[in-house]
C-alpha atoms as a PDB file:
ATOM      1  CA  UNK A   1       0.000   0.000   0.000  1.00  0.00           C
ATOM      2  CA  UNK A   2       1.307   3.277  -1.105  1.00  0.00           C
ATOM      3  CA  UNK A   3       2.108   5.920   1.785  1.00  0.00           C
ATOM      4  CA  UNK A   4      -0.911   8.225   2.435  1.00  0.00           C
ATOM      5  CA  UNK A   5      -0.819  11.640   3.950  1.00  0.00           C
ATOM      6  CA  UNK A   6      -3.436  13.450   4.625  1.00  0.00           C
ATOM      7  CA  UNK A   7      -3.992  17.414   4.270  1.00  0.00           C
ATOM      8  CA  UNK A   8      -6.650  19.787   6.459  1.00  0.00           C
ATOM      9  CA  UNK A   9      -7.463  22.584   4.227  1.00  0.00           C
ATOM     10  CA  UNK A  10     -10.171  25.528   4.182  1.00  0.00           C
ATOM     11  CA  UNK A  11     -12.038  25.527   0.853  1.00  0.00           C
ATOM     12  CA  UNK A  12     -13.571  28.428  -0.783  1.00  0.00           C
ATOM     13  CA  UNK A  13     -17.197  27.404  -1.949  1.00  0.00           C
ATOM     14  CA  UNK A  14     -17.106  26.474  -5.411  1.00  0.00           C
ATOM     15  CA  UNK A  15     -20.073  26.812  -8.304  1.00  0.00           C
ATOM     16  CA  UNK A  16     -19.380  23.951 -10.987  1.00  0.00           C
ATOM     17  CA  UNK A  17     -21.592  22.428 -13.727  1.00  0.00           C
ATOM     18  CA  UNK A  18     -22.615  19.262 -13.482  1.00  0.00           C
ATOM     19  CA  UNK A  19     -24.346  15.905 -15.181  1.00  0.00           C
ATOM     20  CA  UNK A  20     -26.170  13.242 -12.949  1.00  0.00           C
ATOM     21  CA  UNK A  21     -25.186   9.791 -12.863  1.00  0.00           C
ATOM     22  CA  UNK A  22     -27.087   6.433 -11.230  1.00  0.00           C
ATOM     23  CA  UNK A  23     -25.011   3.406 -11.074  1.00  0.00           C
ATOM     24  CA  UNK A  24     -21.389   1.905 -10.418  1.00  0.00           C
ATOM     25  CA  UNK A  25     -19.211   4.735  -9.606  1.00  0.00           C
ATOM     26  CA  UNK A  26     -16.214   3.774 -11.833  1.00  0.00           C
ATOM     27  CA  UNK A  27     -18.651   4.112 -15.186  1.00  0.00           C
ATOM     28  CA  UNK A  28     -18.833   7.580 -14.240  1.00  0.00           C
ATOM     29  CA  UNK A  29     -17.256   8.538 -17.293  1.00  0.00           C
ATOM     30  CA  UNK A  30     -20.158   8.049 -19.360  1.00  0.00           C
ATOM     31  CA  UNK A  31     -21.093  11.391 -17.666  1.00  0.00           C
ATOM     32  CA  UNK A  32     -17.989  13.151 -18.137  1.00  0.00           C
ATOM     33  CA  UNK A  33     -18.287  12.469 -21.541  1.00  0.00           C
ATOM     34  CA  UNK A  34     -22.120  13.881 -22.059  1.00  0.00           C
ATOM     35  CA  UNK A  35     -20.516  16.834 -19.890  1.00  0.00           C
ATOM     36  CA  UNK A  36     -17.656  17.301 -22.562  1.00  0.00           C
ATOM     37  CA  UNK A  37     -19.930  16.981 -25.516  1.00  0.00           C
ATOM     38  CA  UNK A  38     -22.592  19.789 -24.169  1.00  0.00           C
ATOM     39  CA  UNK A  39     -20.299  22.181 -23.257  1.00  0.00           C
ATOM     40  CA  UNK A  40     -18.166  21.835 -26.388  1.00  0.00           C
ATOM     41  CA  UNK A  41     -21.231  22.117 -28.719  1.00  0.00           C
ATOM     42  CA  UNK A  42     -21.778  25.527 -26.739  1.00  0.00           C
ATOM     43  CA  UNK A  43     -17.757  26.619 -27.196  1.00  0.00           C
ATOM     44  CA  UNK A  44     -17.313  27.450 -23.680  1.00  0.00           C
ATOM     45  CA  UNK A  45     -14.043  28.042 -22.689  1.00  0.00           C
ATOM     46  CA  UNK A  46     -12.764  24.866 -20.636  1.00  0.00           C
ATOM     47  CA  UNK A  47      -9.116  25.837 -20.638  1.00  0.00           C
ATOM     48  CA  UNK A  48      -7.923  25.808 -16.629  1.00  0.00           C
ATOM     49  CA  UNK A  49     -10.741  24.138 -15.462  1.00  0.00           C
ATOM     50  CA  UNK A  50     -10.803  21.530 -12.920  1.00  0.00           C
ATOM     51  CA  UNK A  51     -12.997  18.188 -13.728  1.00  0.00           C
ATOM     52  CA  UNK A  52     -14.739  17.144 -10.476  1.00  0.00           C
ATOM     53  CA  UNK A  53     -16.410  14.507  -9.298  1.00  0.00           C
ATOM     54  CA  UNK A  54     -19.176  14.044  -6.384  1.00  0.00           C
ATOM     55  CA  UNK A  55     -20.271  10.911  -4.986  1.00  0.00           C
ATOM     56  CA  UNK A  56     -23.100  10.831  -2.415  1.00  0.00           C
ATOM     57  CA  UNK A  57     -23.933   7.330  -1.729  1.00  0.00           C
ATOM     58  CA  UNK A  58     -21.805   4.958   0.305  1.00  0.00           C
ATOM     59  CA  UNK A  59     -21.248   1.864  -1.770  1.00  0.00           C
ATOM     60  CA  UNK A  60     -21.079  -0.640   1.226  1.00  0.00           C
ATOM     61  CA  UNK A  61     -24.322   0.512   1.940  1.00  0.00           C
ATOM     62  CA  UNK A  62     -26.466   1.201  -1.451  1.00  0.00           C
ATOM     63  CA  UNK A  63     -26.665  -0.900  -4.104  1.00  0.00           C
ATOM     64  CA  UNK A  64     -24.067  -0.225  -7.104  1.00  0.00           C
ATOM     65  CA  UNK A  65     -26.765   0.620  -9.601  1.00  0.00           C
ATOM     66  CA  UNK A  66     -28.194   2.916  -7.696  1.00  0.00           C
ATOM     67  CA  UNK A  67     -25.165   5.047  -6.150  1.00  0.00           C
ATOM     68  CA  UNK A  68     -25.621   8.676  -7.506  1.00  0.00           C
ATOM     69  CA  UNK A  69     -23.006  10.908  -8.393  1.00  0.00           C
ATOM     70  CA  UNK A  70     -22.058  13.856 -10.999  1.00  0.00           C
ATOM     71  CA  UNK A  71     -19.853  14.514 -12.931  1.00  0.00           C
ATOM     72  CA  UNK A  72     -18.780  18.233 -13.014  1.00  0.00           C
ATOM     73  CA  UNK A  73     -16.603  20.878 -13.924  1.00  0.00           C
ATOM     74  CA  UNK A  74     -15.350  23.769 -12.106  1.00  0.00           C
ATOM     75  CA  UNK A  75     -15.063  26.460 -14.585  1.00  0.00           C
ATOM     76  CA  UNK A  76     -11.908  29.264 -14.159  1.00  0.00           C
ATOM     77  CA  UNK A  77     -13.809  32.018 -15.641  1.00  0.00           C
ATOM     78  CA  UNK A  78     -17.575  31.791 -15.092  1.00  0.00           C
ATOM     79  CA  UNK A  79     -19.557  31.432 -18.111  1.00  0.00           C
ATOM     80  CA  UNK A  80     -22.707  33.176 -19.244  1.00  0.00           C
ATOM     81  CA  UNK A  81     -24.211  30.277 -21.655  1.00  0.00           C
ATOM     82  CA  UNK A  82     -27.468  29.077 -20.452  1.00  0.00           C
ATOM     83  CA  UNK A  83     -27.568  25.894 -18.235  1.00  0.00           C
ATOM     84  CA  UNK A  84     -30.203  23.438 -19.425  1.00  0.00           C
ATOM     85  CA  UNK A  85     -30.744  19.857 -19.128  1.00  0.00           C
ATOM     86  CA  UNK A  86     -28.349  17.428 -18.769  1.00  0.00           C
ATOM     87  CA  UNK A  87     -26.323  19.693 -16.929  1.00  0.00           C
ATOM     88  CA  UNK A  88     -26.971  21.836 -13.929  1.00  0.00           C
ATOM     89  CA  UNK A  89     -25.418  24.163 -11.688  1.00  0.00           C
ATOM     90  CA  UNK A  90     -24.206  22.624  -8.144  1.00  0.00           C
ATOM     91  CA  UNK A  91     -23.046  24.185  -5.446  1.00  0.00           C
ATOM     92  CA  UNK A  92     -20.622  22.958  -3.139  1.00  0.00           C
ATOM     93  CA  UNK A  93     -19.826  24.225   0.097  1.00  0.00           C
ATOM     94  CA  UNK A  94     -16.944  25.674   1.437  1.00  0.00           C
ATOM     95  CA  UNK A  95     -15.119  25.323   4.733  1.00  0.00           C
ATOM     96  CA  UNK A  96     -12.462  23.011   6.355  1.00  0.00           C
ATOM     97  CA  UNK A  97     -11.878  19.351   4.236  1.00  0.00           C
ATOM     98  CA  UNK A  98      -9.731  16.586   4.583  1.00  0.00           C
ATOM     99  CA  UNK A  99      -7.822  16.136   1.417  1.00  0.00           C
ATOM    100  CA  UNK A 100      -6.584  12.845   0.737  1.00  0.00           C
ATOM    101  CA  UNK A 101      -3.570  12.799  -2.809  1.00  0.00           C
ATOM    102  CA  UNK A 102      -4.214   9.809  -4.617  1.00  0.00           C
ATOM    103  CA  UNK A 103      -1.494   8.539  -7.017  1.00  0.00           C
ATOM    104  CA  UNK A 104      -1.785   6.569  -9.571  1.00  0.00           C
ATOM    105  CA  UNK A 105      -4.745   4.334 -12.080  1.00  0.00           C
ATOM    106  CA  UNK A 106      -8.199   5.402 -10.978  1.00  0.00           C
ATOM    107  CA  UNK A 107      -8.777   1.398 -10.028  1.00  0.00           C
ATOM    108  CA  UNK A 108      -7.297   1.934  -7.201  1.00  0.00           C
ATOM    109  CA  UNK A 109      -9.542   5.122  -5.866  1.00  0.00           C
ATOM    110  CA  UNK A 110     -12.058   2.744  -4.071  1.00  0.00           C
ATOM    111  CA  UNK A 111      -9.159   1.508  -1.840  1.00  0.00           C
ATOM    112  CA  UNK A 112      -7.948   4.925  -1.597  1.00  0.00           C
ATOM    113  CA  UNK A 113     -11.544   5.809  -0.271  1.00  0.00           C
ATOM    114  CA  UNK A 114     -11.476   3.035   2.204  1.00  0.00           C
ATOM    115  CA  UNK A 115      -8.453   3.819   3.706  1.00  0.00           C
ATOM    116  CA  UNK A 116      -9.221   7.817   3.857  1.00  0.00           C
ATOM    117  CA  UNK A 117     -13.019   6.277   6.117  1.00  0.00           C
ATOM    118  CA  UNK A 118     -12.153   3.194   7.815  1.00  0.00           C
ATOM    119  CA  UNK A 119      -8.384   4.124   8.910  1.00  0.00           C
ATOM    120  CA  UNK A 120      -7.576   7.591   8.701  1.00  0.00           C
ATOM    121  CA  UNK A 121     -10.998   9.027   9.949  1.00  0.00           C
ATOM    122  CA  UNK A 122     -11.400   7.244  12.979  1.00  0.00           C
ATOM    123  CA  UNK A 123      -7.469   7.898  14.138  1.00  0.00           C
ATOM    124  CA  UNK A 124      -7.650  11.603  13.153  1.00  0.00           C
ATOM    125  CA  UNK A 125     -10.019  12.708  15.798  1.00  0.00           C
ATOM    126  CA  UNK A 126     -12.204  14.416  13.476  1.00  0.00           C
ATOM    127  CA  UNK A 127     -15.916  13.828  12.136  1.00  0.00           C
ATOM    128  CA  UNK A 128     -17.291  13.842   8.443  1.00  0.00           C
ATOM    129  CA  UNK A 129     -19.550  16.197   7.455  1.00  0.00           C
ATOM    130  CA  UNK A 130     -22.176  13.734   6.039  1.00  0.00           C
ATOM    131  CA  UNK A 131     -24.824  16.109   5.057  1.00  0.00           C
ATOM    132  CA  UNK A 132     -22.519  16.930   1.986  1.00  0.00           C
ATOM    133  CA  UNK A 133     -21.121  15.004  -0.518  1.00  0.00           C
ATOM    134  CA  UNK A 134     -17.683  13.822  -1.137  1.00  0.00           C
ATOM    135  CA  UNK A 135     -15.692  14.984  -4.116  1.00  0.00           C
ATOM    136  CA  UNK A 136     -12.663  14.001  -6.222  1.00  0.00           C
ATOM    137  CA  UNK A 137     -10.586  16.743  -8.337  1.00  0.00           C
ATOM    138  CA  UNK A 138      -8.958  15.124 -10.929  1.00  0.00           C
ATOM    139  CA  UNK A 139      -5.698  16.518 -11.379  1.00  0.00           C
ATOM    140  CA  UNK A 140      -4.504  15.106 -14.989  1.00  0.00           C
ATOM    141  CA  UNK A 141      -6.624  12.818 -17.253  1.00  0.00           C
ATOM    142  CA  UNK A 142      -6.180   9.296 -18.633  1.00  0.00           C
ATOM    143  CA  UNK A 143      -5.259  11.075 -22.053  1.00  0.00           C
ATOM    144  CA  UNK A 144      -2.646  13.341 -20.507  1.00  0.00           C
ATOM    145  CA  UNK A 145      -0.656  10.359 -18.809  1.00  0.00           C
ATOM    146  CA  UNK A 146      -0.010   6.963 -17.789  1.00  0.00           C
ATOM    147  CA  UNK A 147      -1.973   5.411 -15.634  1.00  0.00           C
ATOM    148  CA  UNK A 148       0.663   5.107 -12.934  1.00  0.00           C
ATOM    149  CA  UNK A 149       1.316   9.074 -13.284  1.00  0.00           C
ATOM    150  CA  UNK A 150      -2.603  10.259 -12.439  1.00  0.00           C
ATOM    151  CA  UNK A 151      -3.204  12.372  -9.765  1.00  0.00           C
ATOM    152  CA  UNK A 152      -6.343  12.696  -7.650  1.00  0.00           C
ATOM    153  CA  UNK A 153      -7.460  14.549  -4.888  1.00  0.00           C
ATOM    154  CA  UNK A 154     -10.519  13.035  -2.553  1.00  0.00           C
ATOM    155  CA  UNK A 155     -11.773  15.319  -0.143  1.00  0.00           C
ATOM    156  CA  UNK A 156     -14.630  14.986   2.370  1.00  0.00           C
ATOM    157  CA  UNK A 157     -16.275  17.835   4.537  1.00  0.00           C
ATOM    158  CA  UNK A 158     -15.116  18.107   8.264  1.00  0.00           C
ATOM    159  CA  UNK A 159     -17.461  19.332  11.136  1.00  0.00           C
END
């Protein structure tokens, strides 16, 4: 197991656009890609924008087909094209976060997850904010580099 640190950071709140998913978490990219098409068929500048991703089901708990998530994007330079179905604007909160680096293949993110709950959490003397959702910022893509070269943040909302 690689080492893990973990980071406490204050988050501003952050505005991104978003497109539902239901179902197993790792074929969120079906998503992303509706996400990609609809804003590129609208030109809107994507250039420095962060791709996001929000889970808010636990999947030890819910079934896999029906875990919901979105996949979003957090926009550098807000944009004044209309949001209409599939994607919508979400809103996610601010304040202090665990941050959690995962490197590496996006396989291995559901290990990364458990680690970040069932280890870290309950050592760290802190408490998830479970009325929001957990995200991932994904810091390169699949197309930029290897597999073993992806970068990840998870974070999770602290009380």
């Amino acid at each position: 197991m690689q080492h893990r640190d973990v980071k406490l950071l204050t988050l501003e709140p952050m505005d991104v656009l978003a497109v539902s998913h239901v179902g197993p978490y790792m074929k969120i990219g079906d998503a992303f890609y509706t996400l990609a098409q609809w804003l590129g068929e609208r030109q809107v500048r994507t250039s420095g924008a962060r791709m996001v991703g929000i889970y808010y089901d636990d999947p030890n708990q819910v079934e896999a087909s029906k875990l919901r998530s979105k996949a979003a994007i957090h926009l550098e330079q807000p944009t004044d094209v209309d949001i209409i179905a599939p994607v919508e604007k979400i809103h996610l909160r601010g304040g202090q976060h665990a941050m959690l680096l995962h490197k590496g293949p996006h396989q291995g993110l559901g290990d990364a997850w458990m680690w970040f709950y069932n280890d870290w959490l309950p050592k760290s003397g802190h408490k998830i904010d479970f009325s929001t959702p957990s995200f991932e910022i994904y810091l390169n893509t699949p197309d930029e580099v290897a597999p073993d070269d992806l970068r990840t943040e998870l974070y999770v909302r602290l009380i």
